[in-house]
C-alpha atoms as a PDB file:
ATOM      1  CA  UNK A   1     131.460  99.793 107.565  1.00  0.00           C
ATOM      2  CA  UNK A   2     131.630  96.213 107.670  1.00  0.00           C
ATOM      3  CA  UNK A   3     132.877  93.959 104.949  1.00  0.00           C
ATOM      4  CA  UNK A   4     130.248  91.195 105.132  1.00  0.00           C
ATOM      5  CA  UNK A   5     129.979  89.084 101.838  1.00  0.00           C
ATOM      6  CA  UNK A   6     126.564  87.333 100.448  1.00  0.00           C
ATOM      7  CA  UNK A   7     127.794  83.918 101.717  1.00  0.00           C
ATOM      8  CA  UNK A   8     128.653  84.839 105.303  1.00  0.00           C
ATOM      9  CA  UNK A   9     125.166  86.657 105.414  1.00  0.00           C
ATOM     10  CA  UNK A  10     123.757  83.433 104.276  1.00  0.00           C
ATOM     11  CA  UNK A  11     125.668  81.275 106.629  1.00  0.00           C
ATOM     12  CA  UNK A  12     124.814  83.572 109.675  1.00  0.00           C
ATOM     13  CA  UNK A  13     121.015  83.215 108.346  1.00  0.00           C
ATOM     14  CA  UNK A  14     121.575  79.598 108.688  1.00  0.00           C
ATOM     15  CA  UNK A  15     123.063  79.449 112.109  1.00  0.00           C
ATOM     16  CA  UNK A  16     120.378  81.466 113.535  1.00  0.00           C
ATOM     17  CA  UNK A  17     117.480  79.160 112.040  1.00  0.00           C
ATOM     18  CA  UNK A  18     119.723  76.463 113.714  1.00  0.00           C
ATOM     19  CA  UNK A  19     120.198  78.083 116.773  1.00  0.00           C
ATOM     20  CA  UNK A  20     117.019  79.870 117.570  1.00  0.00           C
ATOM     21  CA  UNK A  21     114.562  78.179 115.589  1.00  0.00           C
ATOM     22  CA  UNK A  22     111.786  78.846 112.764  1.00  0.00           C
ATOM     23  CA  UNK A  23     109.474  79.875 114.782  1.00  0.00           C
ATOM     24  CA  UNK A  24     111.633  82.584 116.652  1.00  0.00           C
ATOM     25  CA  UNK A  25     113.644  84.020 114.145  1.00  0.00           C
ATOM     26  CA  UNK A  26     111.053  86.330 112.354  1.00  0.00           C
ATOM     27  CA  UNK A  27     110.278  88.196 115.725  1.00  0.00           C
ATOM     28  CA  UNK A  28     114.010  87.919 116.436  1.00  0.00           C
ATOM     29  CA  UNK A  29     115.081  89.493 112.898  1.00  0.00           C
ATOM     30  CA  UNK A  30     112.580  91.996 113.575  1.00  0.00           C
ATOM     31  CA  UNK A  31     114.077  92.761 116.977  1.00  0.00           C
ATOM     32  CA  UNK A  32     117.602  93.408 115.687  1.00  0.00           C
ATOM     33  CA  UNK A  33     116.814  95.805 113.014  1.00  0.00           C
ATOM     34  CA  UNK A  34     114.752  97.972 115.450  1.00  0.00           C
ATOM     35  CA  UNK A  35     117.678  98.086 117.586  1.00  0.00           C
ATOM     36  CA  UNK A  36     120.119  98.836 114.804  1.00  0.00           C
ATOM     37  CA  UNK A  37     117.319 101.044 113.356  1.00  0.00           C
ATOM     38  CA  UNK A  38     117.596 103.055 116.957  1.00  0.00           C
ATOM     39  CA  UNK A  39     121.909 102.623 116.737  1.00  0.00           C
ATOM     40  CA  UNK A  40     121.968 104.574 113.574  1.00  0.00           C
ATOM     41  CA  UNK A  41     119.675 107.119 114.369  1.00  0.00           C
ATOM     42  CA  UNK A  42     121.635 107.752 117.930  1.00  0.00           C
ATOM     43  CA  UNK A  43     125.151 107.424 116.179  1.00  0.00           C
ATOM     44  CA  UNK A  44     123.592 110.037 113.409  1.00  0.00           C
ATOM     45  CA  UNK A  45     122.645 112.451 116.297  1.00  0.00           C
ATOM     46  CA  UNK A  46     125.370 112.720 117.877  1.00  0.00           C
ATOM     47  CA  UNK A  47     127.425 113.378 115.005  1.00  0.00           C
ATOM     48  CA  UNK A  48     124.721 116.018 113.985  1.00  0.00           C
ATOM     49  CA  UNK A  49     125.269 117.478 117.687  1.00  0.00           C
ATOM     50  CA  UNK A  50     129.729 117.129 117.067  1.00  0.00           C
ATOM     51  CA  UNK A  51     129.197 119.198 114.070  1.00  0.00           C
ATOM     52  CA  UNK A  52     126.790 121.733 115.348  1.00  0.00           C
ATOM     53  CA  UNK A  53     129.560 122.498 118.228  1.00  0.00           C
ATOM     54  CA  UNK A  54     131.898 122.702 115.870  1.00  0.00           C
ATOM     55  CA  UNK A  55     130.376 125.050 113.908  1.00  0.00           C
ATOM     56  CA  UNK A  56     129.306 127.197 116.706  1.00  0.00           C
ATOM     57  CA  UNK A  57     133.073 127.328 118.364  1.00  0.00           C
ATOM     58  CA  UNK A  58     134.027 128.535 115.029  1.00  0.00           C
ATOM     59  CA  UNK A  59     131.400 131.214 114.892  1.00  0.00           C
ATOM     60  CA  UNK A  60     132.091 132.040 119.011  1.00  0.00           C
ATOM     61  CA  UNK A  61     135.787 132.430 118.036  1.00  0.00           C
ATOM     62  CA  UNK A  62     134.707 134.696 114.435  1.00  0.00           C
ATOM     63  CA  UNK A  63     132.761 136.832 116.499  1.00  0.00           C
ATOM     64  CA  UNK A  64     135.815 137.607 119.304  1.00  0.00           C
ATOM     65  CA  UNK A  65     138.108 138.522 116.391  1.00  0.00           C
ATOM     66  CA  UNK A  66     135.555 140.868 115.336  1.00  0.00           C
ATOM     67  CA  UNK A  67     135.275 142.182 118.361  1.00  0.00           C
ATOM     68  CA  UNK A  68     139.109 142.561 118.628  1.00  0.00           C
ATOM     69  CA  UNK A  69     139.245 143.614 115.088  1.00  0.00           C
ATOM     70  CA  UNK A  70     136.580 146.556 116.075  1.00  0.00           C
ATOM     71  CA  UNK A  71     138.356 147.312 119.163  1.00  0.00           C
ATOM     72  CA  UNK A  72     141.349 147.910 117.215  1.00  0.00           C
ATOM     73  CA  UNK A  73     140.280 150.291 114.898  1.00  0.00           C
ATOM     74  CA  UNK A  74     138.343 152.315 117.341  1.00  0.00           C
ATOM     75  CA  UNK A  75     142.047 152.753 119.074  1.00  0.00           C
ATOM     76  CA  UNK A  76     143.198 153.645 116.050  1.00  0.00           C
ATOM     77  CA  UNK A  77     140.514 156.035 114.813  1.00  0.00           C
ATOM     78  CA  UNK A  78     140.555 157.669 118.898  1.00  0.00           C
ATOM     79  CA  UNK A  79     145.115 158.086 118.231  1.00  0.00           C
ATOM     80  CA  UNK A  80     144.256 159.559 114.657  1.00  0.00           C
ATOM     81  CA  UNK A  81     141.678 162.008 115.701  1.00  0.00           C
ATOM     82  CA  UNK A  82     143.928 162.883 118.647  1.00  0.00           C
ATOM     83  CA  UNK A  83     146.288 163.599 116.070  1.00  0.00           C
ATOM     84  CA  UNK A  84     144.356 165.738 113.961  1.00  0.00           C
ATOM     85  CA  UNK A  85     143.106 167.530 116.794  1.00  0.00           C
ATOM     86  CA  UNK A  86     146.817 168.076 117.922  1.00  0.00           C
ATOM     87  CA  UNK A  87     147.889 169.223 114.379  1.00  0.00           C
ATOM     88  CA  UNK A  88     144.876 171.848 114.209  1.00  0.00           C
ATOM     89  CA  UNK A  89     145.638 173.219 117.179  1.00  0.00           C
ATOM     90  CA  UNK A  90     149.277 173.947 116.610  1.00  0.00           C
ATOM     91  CA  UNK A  91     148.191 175.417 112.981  1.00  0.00           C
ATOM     92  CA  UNK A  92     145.497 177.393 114.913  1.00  0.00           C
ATOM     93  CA  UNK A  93     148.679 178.653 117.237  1.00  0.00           C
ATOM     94  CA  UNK A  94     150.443 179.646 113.919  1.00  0.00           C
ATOM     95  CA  UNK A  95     147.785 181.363 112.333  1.00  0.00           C
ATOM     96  CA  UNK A  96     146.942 183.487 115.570  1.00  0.00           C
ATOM     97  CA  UNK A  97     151.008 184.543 115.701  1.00  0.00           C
ATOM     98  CA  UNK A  98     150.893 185.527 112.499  1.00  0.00           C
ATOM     99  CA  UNK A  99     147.374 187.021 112.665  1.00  0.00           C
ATOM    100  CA  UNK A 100     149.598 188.878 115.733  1.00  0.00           C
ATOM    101  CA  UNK A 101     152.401 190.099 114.001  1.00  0.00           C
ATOM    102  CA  UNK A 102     150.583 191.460 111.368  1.00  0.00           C
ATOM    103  CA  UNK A 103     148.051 193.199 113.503  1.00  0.00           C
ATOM    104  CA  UNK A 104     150.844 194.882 115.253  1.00  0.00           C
ATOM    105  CA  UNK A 105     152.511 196.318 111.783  1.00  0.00           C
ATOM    106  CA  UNK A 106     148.895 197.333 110.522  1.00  0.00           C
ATOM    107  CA  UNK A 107     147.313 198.759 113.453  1.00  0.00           C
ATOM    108  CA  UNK A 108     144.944 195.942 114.366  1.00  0.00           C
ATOM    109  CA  UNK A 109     142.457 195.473 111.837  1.00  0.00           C
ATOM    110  CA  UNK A 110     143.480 192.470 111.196  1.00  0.00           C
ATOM    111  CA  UNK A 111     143.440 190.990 114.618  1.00  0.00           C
ATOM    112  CA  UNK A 112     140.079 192.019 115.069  1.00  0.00           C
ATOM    113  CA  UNK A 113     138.543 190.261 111.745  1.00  0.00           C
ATOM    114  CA  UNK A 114     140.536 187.044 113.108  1.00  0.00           C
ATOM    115  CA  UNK A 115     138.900 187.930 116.834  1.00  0.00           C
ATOM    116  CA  UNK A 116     135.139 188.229 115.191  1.00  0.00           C
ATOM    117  CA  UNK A 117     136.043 184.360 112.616  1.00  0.00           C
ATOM    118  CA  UNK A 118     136.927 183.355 116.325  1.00  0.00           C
ATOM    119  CA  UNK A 119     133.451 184.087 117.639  1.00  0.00           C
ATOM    120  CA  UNK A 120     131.339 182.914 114.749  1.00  0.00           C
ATOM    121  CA  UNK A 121     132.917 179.736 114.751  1.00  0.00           C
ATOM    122  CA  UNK A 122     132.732 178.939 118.254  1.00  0.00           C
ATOM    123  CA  UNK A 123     128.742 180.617 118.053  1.00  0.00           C
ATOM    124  CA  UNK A 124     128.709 178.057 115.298  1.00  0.00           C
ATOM    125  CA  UNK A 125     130.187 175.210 117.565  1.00  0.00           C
ATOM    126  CA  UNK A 126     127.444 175.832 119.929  1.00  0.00           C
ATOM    127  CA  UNK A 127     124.526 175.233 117.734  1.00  0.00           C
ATOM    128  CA  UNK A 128     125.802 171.770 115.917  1.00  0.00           C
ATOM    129  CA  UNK A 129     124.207 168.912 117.164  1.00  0.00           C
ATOM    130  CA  UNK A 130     127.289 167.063 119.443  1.00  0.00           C
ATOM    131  CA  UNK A 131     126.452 163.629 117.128  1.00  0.00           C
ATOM    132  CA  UNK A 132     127.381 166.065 114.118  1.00  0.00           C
ATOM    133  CA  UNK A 133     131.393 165.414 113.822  1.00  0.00           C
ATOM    134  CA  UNK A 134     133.197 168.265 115.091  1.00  0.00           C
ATOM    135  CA  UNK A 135     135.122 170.741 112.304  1.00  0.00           C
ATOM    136  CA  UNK A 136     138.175 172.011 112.223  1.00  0.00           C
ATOM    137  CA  UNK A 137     139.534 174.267 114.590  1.00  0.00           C
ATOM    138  CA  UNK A 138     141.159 176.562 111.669  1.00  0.00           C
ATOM    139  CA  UNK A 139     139.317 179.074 109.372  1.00  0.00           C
ATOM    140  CA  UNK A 140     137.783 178.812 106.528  1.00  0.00           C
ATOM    141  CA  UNK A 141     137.243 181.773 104.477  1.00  0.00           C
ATOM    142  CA  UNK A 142     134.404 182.358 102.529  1.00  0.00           C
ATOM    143  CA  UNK A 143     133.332 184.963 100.122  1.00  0.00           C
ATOM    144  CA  UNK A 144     129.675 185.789  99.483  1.00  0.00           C
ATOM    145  CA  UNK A 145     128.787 187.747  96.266  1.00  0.00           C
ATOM    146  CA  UNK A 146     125.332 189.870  96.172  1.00  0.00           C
ATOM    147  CA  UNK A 147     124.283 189.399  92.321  1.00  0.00           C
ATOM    148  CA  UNK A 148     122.178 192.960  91.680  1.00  0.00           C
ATOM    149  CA  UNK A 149     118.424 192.371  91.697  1.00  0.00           C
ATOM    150  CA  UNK A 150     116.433 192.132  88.391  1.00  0.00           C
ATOM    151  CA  UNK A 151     115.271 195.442  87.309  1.00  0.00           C
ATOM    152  CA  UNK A 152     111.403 195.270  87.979  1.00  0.00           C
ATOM    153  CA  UNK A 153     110.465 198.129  85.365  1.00  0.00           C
ATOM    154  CA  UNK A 154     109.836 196.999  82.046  1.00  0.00           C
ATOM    155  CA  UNK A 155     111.421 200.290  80.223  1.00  0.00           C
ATOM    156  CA  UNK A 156     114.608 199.266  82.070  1.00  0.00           C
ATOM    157  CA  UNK A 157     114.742 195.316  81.603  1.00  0.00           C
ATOM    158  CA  UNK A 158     114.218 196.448  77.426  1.00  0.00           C
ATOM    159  CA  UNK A 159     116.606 198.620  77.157  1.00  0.00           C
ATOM    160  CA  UNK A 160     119.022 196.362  78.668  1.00  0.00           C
ATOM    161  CA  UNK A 161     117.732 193.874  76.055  1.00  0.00           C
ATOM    162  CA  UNK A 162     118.463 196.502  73.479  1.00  0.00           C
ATOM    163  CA  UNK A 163     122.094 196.765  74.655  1.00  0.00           C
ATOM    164  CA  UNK A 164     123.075 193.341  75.019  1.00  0.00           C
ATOM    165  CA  UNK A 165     122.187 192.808  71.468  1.00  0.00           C
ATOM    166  CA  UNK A 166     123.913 195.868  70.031  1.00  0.00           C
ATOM    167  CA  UNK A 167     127.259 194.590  71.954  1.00  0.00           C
END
């Protein structure tokens, strides 16, 4: 801080045992380093309290960009579902023109299968939970195969045995 040499120390030491006297200068000495004891410490705290503002600006001004940030992609996730939503709807129109025209060239049957996929999903809109993410508006086909049940009769589940070994 300060540049203060071993020979001006000394001839400061000497002016003060001049100035204020033997007797004095021990309580004196003692004096000043208390109060630069107490200097330090206050310069030291408010430098602790400069950088703890600092530091908690920077975090205040983190926090509103994630908050921006956040706000941002919620806008974007609310255009893209719109979207979506827009696109499945227009395929949904589609499908039920063509599910339409092709009930009118095969007498209806297939206008009613497309009528009763209608139903079950909206029967199986009802149900979900609303936190559970809404599915698609269009179709989805599924197939379900019955396997044939094991034969319970011993004679029968042999003989099968016997067959699948002769093949």
């Amino acid at each position: 801080m300060f540049d203060i040499g071993f020979s001006e120390l000394l001839l400061i030491g000497i002016v003060a045992l001049v100035v204020i006297g033997p007797e004095r200068l021990p309580k004196v000495a003692r004096t000043a380093g208390q109060w630069l004891g107490r200097l330090n410490r206050y310069v030291s705290q408010v430098k602790q309290d400069i950088d703890r503002d600092i530091k908690l600006e920077e975090l205040r001004k983190m926090q509103q960009d994630m908050k921006d940030s956040a706000q941002q992609y919620e806008i974007l996730a609310n255009d893209t579902q719109r979207e979506m939503e827009t696109a499945v709807e227009q395929e949904t129109g589609q499908i039920s023109k063509v599910m339409q025209a092709m009930s009118a060239t095969d007498g209806g049957l297939t206008m009613k299968a497309w009528d009763k996929v209608k139903e079950e999903e909206a029967a199986a809109a009802a149900v979900a939970l609303p936190e559970e993410p809404a599915a698609l508006d269009a179709p989805v086909a599924t197939a379900s195969v019955q396997l044939p049940a094991e034969p319970t009769d011993g004679k029968i589940a042999a003989q099968d045995k016997t067959d699948t070994k002769a093949a």
